[in-house]
Structure formats: structure tokens, C-alpha cells
C-alpha atoms as a PDB file:
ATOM      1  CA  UNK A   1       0.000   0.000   0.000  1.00  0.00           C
ATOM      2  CA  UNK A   2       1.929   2.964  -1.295  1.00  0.00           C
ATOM      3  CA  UNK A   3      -0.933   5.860  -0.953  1.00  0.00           C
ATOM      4  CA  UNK A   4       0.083   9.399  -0.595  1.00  0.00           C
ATOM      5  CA  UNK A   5      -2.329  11.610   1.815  1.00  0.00           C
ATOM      6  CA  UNK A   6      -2.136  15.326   0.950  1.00  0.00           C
ATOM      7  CA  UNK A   7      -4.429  18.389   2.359  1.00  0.00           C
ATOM      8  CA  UNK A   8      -3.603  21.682   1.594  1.00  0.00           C
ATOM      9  CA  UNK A   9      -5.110  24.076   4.551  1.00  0.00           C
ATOM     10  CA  UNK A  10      -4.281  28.046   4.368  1.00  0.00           C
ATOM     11  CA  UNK A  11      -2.092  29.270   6.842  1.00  0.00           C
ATOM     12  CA  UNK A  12      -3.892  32.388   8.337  1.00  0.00           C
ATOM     13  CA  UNK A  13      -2.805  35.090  10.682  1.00  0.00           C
ATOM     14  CA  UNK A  14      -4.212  33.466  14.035  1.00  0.00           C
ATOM     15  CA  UNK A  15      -2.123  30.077  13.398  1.00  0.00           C
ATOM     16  CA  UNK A  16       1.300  31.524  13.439  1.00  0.00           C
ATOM     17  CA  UNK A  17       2.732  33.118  16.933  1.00  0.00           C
ATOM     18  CA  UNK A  18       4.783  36.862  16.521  1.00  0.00           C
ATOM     19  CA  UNK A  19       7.833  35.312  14.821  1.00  0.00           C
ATOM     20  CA  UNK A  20       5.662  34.578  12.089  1.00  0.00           C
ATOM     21  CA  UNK A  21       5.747  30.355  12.626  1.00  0.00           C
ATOM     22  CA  UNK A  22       3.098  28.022  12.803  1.00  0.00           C
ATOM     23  CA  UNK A  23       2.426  27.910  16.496  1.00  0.00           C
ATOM     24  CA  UNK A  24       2.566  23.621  17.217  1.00  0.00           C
ATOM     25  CA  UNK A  25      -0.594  23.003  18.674  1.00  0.00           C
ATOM     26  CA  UNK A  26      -2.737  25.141  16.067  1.00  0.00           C
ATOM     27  CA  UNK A  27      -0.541  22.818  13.476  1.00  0.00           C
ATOM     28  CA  UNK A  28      -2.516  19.568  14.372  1.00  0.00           C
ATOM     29  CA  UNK A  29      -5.731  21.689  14.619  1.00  0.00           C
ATOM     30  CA  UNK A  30      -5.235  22.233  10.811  1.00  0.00           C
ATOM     31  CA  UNK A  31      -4.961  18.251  10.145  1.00  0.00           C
END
């Protein structure tokens, strides 16, 4: 079983912290 999973989610404002990086647990909110 060789299946690829893909999503592709928009990164938005309230998911990164003030550095400008996806803040971890709004990262598995997005999956």
C-alpha cells in the first residue's frame, strides 16, 4: 500500500505566533 495523503489548509494570521511560525498546537488543529 503505497498511498500518498495530501491536504492543503491556508495558513492564516491566528495560526502563526509573533515570529511569524506556525504555532505547534494550532498545526494539528489544521490536520
Amino acid at each position: 500500500m503505497n498511498d500518498v495523503f495530501t491536504n492543503q489548509v491556508r495558513v492564516r494570521f491566528k495560526h502563526c505566533d509573533t515570529a511569524g511560525i506556525v504555532f505547534y498546537p494550532r498545526y494539528f488543529e489544521m490536520l
